[in-house]
C-alpha atoms as a PDB file:
ATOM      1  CA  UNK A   1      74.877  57.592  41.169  1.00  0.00           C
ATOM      2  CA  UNK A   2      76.950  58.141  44.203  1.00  0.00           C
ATOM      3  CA  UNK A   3      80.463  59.775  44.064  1.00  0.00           C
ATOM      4  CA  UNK A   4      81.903  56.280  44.453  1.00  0.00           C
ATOM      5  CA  UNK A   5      79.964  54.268  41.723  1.00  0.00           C
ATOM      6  CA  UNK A   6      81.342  57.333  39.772  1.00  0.00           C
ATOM      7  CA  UNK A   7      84.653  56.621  40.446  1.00  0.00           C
ATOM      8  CA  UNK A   8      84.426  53.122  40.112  1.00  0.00           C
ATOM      9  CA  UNK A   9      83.056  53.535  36.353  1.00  0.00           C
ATOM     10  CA  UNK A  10      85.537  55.730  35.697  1.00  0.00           C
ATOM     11  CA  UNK A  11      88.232  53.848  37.102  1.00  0.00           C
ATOM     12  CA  UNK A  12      86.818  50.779  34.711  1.00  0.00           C
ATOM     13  CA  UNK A  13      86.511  52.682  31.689  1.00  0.00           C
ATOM     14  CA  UNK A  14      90.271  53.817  31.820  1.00  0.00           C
ATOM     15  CA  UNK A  15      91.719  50.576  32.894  1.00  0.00           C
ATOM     16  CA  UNK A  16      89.554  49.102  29.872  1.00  0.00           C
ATOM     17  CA  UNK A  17      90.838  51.403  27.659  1.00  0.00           C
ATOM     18  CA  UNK A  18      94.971  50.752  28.939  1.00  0.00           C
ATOM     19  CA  UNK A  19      93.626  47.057  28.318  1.00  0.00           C
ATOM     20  CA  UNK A  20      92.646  47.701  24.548  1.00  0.00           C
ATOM     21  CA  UNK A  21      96.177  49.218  23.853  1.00  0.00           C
ATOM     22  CA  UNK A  22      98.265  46.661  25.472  1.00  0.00           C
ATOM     23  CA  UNK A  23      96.076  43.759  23.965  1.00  0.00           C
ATOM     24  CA  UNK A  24      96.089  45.858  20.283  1.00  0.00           C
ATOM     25  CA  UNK A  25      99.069  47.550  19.776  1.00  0.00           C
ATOM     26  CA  UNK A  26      97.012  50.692  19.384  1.00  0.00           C
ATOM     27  CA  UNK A  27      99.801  52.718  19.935  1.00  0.00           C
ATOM     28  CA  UNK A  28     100.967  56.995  18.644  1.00  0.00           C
ATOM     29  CA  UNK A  29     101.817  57.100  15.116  1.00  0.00           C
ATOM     30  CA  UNK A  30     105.590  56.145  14.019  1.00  0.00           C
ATOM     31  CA  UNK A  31     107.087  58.013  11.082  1.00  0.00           C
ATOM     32  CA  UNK A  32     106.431  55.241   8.731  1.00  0.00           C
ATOM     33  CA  UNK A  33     102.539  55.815   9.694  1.00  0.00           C
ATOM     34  CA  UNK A  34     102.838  59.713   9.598  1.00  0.00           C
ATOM     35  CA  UNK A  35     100.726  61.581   7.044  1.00  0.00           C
ATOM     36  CA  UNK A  36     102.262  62.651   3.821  1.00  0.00           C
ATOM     37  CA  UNK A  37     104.160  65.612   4.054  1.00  0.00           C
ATOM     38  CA  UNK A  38     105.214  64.895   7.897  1.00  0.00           C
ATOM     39  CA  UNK A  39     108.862  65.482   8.709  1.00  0.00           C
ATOM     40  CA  UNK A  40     110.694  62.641   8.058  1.00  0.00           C
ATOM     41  CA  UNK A  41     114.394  61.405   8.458  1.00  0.00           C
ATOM     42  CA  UNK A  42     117.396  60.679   6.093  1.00  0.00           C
ATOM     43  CA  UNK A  43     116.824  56.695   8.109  1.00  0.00           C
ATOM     44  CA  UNK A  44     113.371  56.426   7.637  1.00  0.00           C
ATOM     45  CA  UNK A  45     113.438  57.551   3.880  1.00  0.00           C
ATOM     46  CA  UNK A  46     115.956  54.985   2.873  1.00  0.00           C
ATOM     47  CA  UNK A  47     113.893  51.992   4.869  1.00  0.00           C
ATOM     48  CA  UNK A  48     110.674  53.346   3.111  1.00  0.00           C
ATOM     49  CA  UNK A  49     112.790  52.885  -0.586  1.00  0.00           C
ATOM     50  CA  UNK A  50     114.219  49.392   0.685  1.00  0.00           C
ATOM     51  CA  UNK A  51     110.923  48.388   1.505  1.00  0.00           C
ATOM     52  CA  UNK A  52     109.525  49.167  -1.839  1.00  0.00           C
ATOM     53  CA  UNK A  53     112.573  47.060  -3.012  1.00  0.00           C
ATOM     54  CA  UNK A  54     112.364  44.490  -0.989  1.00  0.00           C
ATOM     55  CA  UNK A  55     108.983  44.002  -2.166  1.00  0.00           C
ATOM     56  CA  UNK A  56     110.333  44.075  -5.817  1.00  0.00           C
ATOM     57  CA  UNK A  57     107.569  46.402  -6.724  1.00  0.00           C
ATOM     58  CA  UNK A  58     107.213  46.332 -10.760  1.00  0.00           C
ATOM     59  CA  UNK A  59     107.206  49.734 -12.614  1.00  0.00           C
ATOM     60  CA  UNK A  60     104.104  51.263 -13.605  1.00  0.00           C
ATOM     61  CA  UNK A  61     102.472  54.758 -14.742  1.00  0.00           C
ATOM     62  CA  UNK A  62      99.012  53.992 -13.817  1.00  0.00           C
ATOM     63  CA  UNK A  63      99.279  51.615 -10.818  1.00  0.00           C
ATOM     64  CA  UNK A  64      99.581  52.223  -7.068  1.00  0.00           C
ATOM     65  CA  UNK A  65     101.447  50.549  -3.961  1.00  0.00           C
ATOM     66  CA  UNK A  66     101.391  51.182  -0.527  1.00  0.00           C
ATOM     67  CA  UNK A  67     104.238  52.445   1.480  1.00  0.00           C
ATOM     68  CA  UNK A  68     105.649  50.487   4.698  1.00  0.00           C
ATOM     69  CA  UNK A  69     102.496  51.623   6.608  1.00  0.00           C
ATOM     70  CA  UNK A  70     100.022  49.737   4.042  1.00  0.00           C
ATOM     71  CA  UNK A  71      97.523  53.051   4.593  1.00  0.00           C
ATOM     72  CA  UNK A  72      99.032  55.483   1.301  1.00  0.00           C
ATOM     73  CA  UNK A  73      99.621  54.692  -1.949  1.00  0.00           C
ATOM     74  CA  UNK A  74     102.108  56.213  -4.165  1.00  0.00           C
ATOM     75  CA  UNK A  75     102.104  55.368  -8.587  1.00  0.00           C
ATOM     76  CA  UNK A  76     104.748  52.908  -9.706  1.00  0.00           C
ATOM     77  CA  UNK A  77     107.024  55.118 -11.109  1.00  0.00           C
ATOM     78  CA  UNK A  78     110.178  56.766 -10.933  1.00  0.00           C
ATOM     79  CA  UNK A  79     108.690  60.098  -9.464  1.00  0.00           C
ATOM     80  CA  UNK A  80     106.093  58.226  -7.506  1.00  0.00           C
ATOM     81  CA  UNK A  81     108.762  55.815  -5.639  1.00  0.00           C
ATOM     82  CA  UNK A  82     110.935  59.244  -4.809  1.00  0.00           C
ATOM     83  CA  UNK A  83     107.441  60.623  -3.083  1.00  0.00           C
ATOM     84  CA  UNK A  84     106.752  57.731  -1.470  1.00  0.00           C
ATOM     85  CA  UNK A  85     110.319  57.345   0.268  1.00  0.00           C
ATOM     86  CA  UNK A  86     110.161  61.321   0.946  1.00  0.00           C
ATOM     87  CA  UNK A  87     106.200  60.527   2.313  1.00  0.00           C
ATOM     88  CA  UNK A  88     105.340  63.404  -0.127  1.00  0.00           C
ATOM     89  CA  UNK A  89     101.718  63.980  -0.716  1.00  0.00           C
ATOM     90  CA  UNK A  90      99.311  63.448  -2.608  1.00  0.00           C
ATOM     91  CA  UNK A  91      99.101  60.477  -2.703  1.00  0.00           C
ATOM     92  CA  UNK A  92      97.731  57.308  -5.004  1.00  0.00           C
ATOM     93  CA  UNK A  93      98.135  58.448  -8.856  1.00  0.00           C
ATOM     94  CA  UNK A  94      98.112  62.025  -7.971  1.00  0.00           C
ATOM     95  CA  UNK A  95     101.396  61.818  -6.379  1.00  0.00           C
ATOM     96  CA  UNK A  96     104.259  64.560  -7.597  1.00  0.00           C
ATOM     97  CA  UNK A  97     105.385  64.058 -10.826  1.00  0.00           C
ATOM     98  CA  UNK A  98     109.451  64.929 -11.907  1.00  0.00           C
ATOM     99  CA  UNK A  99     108.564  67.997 -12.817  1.00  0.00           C
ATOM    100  CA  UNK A 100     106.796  69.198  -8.957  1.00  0.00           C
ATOM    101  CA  UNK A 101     109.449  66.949  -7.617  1.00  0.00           C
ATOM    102  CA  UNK A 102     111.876  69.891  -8.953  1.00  0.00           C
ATOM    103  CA  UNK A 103     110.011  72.793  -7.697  1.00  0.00           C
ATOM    104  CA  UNK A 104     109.905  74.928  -4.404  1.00  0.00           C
ATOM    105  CA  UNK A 105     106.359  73.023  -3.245  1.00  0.00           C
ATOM    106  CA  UNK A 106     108.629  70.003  -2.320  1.00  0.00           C
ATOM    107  CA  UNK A 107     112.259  70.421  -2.421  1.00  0.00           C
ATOM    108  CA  UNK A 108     114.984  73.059  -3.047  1.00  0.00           C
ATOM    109  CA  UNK A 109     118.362  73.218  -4.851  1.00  0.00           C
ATOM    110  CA  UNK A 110     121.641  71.513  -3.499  1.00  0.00           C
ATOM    111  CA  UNK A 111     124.846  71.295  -4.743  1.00  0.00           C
ATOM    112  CA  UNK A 112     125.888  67.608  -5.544  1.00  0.00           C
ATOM    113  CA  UNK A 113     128.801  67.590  -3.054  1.00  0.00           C
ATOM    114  CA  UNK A 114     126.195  67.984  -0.482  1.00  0.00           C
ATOM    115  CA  UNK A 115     124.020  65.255  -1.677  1.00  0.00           C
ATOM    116  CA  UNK A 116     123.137  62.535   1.333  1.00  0.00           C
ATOM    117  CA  UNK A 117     120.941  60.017   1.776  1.00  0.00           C
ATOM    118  CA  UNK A 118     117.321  60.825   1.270  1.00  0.00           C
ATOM    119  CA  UNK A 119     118.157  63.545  -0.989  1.00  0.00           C
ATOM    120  CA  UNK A 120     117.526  63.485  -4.815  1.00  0.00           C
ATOM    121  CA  UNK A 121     118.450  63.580  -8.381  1.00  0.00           C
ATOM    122  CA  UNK A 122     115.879  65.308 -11.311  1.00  0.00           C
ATOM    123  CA  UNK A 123     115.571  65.626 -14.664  1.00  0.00           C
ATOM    124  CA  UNK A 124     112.181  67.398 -14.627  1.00  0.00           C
ATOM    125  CA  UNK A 125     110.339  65.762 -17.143  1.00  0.00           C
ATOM    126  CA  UNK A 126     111.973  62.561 -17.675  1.00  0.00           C
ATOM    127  CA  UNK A 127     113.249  60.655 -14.580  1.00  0.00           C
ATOM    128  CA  UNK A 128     114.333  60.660 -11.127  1.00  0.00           C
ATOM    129  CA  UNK A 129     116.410  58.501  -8.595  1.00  0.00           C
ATOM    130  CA  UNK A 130     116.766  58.761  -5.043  1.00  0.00           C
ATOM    131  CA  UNK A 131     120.218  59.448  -3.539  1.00  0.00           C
ATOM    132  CA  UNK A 132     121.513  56.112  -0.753  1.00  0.00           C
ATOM    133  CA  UNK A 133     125.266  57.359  -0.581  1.00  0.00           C
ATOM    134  CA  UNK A 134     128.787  57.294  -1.747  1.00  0.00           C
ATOM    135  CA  UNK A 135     130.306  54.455  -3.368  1.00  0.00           C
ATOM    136  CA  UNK A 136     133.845  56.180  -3.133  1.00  0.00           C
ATOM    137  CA  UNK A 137     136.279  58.597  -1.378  1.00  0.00           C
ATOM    138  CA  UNK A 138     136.375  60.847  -4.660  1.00  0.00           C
ATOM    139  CA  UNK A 139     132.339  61.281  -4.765  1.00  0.00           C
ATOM    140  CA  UNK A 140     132.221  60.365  -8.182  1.00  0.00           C
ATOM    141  CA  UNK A 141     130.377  57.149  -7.737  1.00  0.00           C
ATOM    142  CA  UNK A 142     127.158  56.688  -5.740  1.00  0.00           C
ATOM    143  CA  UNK A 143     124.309  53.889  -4.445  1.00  0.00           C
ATOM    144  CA  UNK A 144     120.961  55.244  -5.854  1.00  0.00           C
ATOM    145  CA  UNK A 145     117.695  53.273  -5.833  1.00  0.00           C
ATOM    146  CA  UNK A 146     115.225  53.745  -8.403  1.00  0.00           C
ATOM    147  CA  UNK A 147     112.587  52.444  -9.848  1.00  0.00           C
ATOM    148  CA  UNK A 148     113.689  52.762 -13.550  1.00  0.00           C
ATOM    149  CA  UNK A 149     111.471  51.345 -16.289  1.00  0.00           C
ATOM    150  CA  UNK A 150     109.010  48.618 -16.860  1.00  0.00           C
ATOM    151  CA  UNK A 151     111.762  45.801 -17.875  1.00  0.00           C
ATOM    152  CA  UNK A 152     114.276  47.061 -14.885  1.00  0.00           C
ATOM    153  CA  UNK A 153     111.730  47.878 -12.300  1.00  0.00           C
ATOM    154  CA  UNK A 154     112.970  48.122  -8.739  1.00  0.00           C
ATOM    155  CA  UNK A 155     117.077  49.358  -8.622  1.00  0.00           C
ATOM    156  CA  UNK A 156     119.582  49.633  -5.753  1.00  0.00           C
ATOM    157  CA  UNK A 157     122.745  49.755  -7.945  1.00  0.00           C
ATOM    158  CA  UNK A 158     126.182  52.167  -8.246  1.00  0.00           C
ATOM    159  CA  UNK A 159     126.145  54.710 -11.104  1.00  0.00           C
ATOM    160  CA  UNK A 160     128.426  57.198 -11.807  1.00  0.00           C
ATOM    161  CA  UNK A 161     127.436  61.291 -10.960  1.00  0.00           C
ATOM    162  CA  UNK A 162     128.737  61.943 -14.639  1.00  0.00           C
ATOM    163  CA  UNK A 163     126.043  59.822 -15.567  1.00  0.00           C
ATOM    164  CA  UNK A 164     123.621  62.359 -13.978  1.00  0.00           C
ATOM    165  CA  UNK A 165     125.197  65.752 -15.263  1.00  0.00           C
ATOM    166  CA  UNK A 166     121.779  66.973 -16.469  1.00  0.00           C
ATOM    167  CA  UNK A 167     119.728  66.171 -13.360  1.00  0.00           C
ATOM    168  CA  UNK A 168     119.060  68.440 -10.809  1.00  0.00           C
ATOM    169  CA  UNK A 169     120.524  68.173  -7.134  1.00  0.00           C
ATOM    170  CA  UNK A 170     117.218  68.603  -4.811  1.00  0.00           C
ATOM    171  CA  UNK A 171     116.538  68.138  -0.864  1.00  0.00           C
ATOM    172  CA  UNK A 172     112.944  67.523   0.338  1.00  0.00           C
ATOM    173  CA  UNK A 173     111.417  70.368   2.609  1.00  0.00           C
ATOM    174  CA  UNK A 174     110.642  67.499   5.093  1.00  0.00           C
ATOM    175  CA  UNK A 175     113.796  65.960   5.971  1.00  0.00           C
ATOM    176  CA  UNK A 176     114.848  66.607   8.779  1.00  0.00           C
ATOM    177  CA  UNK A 177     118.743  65.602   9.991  1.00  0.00           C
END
């Protein structure tokens, strides 16, 4: 093959492949498509928990849904709905339960005055609830989706921090600000 064939194929062969991305959408990955445990911001956690509630997904301890991205899935519970807006890993059934949720492998301590959205509430053992943001000027009040319990399911609602005075104040390794 000549030097200009060459060129010629290879000219072909990259215009095909610019082709297959513009007709595809094959494009780089976008945070909601990053791998579990990727960086991820305080925005893109509270679309990932707004998705799950949009899709009114019903509480369970031994079932799975997928994240935005369709590719993981994250259990049904409260611990597995805090992983999957954090895009903690592993994934499916094996995700972090409340008590790993509390521990150095994912998050670390916070005082509650500093809690913003993305971060998150644990009693390890017994239940979690993701952190949206302040319902009022005296902190005492604040948005927190969850998903709760098999009659509740899916919850964007106001409680009150007092409410929470056992749980732990905890920030994911991966956010990033």
């Amino acid at each position: 093959m000549n030097t200009m064939s060459r060129r010629t194929v290879v000219r072909s062969a990259i215009a095909s492949s610019l082709l297959a991305v513009t007709a595809f959408g094959v494009a780089p990955a976008t945070s909601a498509q990053a791998a579990p445990n990727d960086p991820i911001s305080r925005a893109a956690v509270i679309d990932r928990a707004q998705n799950w509630m949009d899709r009114n997904i019903q509480y369970s301890q031994s079932g799975t849904a997928t994240g935005p991205d369709g590719v993981y899935s994250w259990r049904r519970d409260c611990s597995g709905f805090v992983s999957m807006a954090l895009k903690l890993g592993p994934t499916g059934l094996s995700a972090p339960n409340t008590n790993a949720l509390a521990t150095s492998t994912y998050s670390f301590g916070i005082s509650r005055a500093n809690l913003r959205a993305g971060d998150f509430l644990v009693d390890p053992g017994n239940h979690t609830v993701l952190f949206h943001k302040w319902a009022n000027a005296d902190h005492t009040q604040f948005w927190l989706y969850e998903e709760s319990n098999p009659t509740d399911d899916m919850n964007h609602r106001i409680a009150n921090l007092s409410s929470y005075s056992g749980y732990l104040a905890r920030r994911a390794n991966n956010i990033r600000d």
